[in-house]
N, C-alpha and C. Protein backbone atom coordinates (compact mmCIF):
# COMPACT_ATOMS: atom_id res chain seq x y z
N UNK A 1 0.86 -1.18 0.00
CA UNK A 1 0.00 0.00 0.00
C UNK A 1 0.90 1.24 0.00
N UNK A 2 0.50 1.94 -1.03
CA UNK A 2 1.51 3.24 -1.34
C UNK A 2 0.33 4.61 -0.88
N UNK A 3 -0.02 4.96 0.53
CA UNK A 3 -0.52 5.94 0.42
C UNK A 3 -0.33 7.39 -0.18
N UNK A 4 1.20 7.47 -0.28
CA UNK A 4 1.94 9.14 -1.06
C UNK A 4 1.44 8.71 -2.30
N UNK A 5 1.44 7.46 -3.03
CA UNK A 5 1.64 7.62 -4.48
C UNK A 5 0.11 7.71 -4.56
N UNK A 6 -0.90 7.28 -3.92
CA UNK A 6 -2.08 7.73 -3.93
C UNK A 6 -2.98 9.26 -4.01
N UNK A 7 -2.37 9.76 -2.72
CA UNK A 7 -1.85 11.13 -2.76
C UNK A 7 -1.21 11.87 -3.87
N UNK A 8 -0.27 11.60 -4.39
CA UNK A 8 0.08 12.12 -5.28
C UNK A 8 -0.77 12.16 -7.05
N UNK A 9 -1.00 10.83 -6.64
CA UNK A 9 -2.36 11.04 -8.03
C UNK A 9 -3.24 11.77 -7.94
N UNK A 10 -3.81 11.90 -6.53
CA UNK A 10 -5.43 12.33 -6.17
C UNK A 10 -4.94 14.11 -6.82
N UNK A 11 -3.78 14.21 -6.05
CA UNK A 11 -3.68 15.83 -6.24
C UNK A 11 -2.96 16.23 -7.76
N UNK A 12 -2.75 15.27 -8.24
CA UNK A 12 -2.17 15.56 -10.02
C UNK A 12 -3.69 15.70 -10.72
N UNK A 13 -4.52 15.11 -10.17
CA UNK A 13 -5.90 15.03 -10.82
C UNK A 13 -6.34 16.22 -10.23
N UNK A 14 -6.12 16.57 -9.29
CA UNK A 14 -7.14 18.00 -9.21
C UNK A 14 -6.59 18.98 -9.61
N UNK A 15 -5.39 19.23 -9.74
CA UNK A 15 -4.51 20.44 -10.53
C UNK A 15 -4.89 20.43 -11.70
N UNK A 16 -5.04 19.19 -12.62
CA UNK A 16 -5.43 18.36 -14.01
C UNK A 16 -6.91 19.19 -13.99
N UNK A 17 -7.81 19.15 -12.96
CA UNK A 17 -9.44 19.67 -13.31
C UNK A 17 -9.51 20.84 -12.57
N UNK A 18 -8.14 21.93 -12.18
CA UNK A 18 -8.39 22.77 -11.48
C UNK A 18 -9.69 23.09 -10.33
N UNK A 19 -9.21 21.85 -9.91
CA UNK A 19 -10.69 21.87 -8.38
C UNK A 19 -9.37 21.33 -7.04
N UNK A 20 -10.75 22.51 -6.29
CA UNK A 20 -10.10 22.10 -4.92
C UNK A 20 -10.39 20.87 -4.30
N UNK A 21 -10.24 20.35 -3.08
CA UNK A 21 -10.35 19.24 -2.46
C UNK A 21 -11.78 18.94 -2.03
N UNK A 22 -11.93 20.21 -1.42
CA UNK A 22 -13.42 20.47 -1.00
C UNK A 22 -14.48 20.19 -2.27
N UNK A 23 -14.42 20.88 -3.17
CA UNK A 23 -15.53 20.40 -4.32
C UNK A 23 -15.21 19.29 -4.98
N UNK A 24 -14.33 18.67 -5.17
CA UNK A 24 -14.55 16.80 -5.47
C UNK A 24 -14.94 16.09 -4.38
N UNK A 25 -14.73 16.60 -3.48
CA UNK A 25 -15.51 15.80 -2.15
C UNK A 25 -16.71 15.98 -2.42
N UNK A 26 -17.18 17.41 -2.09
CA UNK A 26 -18.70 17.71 -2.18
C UNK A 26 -19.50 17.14 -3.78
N UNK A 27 -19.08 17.14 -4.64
CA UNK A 27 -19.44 16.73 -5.44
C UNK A 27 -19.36 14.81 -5.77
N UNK A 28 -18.63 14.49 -5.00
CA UNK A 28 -18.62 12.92 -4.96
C UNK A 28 -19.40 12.69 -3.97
N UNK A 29 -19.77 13.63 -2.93
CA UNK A 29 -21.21 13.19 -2.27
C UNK A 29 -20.12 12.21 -0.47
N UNK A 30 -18.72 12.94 -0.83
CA UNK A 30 -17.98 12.15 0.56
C UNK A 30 -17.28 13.10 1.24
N UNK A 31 -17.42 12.45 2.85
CA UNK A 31 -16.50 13.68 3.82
C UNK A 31 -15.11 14.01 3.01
N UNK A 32 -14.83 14.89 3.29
CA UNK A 32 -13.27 15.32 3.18
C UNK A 32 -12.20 15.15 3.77
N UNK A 33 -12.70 13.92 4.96
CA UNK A 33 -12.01 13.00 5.75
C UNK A 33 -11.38 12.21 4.83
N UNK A 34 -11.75 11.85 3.93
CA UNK A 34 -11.58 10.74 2.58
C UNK A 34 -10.00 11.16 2.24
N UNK A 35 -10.02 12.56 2.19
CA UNK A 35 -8.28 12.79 1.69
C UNK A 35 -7.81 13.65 2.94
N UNK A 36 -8.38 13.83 3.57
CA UNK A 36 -7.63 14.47 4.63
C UNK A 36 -6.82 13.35 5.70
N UNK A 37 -7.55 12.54 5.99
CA UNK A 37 -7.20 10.88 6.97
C UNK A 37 -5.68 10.46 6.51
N UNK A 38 -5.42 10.38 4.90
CA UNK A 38 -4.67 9.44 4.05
C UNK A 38 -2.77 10.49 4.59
N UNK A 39 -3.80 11.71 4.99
CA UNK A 39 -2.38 12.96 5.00
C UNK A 39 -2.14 12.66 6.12
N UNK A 40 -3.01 13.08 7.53
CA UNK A 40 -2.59 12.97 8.45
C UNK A 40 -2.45 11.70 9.17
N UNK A 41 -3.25 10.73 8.88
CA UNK A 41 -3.17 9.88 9.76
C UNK A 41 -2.18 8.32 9.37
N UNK A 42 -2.13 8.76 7.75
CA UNK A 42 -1.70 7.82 7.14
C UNK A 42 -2.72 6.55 6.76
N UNK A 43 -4.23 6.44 6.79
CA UNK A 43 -4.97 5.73 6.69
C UNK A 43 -5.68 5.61 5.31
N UNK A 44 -5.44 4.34 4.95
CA UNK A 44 -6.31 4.04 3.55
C UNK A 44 -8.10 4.82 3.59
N UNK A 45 -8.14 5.38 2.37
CA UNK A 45 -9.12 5.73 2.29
C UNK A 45 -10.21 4.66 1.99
N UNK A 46 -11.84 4.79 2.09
CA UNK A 46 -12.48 4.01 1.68
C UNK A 46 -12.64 3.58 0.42
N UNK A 47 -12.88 2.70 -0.24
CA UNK A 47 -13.43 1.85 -1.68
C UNK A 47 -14.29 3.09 -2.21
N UNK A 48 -15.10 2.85 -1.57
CA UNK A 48 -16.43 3.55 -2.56
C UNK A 48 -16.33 5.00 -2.60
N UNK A 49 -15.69 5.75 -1.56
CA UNK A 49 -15.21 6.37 -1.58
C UNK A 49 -14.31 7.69 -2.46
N UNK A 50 -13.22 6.77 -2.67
CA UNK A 50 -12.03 6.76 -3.41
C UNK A 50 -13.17 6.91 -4.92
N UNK A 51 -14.03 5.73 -5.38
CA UNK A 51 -14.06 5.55 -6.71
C UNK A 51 -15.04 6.78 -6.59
N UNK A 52 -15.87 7.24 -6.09
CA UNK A 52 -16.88 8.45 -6.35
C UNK A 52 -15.81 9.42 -6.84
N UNK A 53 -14.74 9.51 -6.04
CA UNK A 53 -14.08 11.07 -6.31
C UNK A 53 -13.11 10.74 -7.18
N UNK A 54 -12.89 9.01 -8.09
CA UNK A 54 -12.12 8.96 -9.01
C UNK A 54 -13.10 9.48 -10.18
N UNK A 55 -14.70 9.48 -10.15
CA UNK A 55 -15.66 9.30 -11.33
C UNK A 55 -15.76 11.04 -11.36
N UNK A 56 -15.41 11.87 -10.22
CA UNK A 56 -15.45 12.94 -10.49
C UNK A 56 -14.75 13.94 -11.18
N UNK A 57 -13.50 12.92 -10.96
CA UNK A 57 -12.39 13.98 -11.94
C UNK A 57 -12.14 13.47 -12.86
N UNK A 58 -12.86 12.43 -13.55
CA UNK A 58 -12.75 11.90 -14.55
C UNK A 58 -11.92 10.52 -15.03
N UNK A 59 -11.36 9.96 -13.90
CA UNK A 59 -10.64 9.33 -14.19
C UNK A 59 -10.90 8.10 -13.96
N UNK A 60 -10.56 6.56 -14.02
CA UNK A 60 -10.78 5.41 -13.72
C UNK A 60 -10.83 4.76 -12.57
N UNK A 61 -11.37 4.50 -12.16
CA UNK A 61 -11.23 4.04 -10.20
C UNK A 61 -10.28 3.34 -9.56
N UNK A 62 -9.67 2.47 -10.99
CA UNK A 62 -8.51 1.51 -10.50
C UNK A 62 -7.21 2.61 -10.52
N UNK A 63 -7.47 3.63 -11.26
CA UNK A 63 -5.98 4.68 -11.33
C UNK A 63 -5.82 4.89 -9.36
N UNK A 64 -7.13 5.43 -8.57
CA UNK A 64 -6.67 5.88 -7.75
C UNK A 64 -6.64 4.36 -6.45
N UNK A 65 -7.51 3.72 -6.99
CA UNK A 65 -7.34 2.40 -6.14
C UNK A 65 -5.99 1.23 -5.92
N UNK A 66 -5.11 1.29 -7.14
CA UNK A 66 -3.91 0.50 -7.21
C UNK A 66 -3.08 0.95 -6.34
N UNK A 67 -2.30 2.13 -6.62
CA UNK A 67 -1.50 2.39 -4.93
C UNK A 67 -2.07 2.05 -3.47
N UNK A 68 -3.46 1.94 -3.70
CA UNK A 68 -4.12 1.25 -1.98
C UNK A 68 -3.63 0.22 -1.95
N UNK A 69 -3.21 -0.95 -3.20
CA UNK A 69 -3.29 -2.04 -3.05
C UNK A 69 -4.57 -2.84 -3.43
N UNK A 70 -5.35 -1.95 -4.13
CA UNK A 70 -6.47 -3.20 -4.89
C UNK A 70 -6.66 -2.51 -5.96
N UNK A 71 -6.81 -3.92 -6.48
CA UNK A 71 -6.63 -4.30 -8.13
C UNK A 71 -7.54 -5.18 -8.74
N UNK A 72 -7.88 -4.93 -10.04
CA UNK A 72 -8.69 -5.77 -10.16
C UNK A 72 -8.65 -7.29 -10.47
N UNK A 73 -7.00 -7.88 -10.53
CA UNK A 73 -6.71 -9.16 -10.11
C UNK A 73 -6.94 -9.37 -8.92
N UNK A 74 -6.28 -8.67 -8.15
CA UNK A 74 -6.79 -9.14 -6.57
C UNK A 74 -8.49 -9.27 -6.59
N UNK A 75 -8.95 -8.47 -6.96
CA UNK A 75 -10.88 -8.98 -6.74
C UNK A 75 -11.29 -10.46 -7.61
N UNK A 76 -10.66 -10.11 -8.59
CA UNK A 76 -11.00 -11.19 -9.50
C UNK A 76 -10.50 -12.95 -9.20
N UNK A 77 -9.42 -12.59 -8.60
CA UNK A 77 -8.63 -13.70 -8.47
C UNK A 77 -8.27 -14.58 -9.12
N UNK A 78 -7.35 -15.67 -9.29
CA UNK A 78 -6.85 -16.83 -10.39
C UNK A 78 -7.94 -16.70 -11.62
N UNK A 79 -7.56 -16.84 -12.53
CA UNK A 79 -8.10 -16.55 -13.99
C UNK A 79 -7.89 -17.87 -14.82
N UNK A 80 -7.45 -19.21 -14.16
CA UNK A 80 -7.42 -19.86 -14.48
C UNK A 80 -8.43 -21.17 -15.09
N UNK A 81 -9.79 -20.40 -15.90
CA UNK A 81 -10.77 -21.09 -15.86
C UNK A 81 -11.72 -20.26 -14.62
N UNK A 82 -13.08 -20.19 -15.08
CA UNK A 82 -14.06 -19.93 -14.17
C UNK A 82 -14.70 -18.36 -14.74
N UNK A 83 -15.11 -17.86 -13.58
CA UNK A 83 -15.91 -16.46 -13.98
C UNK A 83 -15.16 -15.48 -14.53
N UNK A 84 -13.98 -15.56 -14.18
CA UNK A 84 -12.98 -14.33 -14.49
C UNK A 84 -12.88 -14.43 -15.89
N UNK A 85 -12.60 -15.46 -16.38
CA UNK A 85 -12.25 -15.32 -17.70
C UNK A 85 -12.79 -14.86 -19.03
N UNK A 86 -14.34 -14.55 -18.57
CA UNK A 86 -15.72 -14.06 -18.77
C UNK A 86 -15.50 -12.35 -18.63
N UNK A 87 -14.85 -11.86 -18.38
CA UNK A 87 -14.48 -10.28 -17.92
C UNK A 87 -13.54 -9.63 -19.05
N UNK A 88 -14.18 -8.74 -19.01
CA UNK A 88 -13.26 -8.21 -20.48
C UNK A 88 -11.26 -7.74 -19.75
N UNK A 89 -10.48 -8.11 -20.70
CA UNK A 89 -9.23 -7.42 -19.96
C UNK A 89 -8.70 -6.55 -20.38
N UNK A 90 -8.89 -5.94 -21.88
CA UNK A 90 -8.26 -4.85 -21.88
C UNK A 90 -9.35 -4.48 -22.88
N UNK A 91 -8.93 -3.33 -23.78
CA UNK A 91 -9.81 -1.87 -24.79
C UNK A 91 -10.60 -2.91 -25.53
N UNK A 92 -9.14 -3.83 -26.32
CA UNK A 92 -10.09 -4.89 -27.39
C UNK A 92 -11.33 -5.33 -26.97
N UNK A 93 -11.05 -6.02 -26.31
CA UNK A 93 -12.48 -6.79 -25.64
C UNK A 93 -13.38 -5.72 -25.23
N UNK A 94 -12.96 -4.93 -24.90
CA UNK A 94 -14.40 -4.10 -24.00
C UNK A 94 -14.83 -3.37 -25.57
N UNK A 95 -14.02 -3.51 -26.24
CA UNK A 95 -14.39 -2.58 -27.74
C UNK A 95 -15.09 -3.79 -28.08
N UNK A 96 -14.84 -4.87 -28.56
CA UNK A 96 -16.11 -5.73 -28.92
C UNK A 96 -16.90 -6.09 -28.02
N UNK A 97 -17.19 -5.96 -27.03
CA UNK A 97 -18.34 -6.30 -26.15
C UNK A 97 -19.36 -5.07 -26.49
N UNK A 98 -18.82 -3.73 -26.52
CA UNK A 98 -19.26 -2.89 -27.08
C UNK A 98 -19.87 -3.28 -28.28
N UNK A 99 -19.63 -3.64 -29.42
CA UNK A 99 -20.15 -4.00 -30.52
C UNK A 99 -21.34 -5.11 -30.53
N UNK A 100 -21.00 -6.06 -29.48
CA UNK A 100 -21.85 -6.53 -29.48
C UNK A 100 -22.95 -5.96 -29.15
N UNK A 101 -22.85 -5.28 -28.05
CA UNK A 101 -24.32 -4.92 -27.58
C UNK A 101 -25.11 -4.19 -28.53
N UNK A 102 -24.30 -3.20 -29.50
CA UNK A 102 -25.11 -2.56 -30.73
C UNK A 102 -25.44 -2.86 -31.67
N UNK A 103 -24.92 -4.29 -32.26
CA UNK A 103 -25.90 -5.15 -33.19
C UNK A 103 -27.31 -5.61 -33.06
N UNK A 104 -27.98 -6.32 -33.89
CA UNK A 104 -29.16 -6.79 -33.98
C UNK A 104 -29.08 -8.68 -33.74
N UNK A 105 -30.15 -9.01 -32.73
CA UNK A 105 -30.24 -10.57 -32.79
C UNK A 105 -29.95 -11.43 -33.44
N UNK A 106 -30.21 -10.95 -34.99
CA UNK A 106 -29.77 -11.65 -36.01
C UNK A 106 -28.50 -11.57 -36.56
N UNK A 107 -28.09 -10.50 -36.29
CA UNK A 107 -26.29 -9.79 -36.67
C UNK A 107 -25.61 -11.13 -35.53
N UNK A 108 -26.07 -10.86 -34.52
CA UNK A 108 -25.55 -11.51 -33.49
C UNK A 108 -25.38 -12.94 -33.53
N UNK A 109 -26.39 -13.96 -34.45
CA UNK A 109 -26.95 -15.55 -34.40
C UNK A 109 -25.41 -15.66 -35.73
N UNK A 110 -25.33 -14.52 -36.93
CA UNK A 110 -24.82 -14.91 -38.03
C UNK A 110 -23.29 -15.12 -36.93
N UNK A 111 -22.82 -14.00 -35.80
CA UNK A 111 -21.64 -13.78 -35.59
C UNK A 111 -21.16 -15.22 -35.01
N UNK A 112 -22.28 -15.89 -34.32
CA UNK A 112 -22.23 -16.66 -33.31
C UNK A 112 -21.64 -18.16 -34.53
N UNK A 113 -22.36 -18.01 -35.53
CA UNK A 113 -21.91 -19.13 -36.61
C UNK A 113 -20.50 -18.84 -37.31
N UNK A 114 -20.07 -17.94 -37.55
CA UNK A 114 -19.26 -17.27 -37.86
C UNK A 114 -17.51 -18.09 -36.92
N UNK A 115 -18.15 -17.28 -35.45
CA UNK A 115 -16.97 -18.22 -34.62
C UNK A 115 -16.72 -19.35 -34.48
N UNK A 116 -17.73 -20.23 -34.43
CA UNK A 116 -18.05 -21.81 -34.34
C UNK A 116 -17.22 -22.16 -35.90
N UNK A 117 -17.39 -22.04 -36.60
CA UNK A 117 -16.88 -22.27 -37.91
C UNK A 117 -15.16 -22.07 -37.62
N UNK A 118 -14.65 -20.82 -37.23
CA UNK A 118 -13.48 -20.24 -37.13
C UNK A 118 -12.50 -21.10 -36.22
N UNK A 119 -13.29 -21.29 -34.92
CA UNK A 119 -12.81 -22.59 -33.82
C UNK A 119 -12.70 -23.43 -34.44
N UNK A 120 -13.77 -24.34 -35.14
CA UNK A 120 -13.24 -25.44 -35.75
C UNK A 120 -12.10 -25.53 -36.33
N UNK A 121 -12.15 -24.57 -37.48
CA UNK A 121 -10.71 -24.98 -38.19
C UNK A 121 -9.47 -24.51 -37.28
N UNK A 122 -9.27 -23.32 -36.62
CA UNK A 122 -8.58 -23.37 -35.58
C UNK A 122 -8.01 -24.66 -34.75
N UNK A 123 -8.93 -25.50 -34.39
CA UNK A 123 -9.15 -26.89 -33.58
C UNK A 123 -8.28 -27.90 -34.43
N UNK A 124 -8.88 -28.01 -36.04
CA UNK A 124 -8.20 -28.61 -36.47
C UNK A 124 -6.68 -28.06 -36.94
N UNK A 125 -6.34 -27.31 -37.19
CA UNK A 125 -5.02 -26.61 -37.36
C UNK A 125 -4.19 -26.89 -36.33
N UNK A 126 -4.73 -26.76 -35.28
CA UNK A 126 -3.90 -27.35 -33.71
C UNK A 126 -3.70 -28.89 -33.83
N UNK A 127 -4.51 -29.94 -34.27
CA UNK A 127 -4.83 -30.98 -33.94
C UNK A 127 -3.39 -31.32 -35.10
C-alpha cells in the first residue's frame, strides 16, 4: 500500500481539473475525511469512496485504487478457468463487447456461426 503515491495522483488530478479538495468531495457526495485521513493519519481511504471522487475527476477508479493495493486481479482472483475469464481485460475486448451490444439478434446468431466455424478450423489446425 503506497498511500503518497495515492496522494500524489489524487492531487495531479485535481490540478489536471483545477478543483479544490473540497468540491470533489462535495461533489462525490464524501467527507473530506476521505483525503484528509490518508495525509494525516496515514490511513487508507475508503473503496467507494475513493471511486466516487475517481468518477469525479474523470478518471478510472482503478488509477486511484492501485497504490491502496487493490486491483482488479486481486478482486477477480486466479483466472485460471471460471468467472474471471468471462471479464473483459483490456480496450479490445471491451471494444467488442461494445459491438456486441449494438448489433441486432440476427447480426448476433450470423456472428455466433461465424466463430463456431473459425474454432473449428482453428481446432483442427492445432490438432
Amino acid at each position: 500500500m503506497d498511500i503518497q503515491e495515492f496522494l500524489r495522483r489524487y492531487d495531479q488530478a485535481l490540478a489536471d481539473k483545477g478543483m479544490s479538495n473540497r468540491k470533489a468531495c462535495e461533489l462525490a457526495g464524501v467527507s473530506e475525511d476521505t483525503t484528509r485521513n490518508p495525509r494525516r493519519k496515514g490511513t487508507r481511504p475508503d473503496i467507494v469512496s475513493t471511486a466516487r471522487l475517481a468518477h469525479v475527476l474523470g478518471l478510472d477508479p482503478w488509477y486511484l485504487l492501485a497504490p491502496l493495493g487493490l486491483t482488479l486481479d486481486l478482486l477477480q482472483g486466479p483466472t485460471s478457468g471460471g468467472a474471471t475469464d468471462y471479464v473483459a481485460k483490456d480496450d479490445d475486448e471491451r471494444a467488442l463487447l461494445d459491438a456486441w451490444r449494438d448489433i441486432s439478434e440476427e447480426d448476433r446468431g450470423a456472428l455466433r456461426v461465424a466463430l463456431r466455424n473459425a474454432r473449428a478450423v482453428s481446432n483442427r489446425g492445432a490438432a
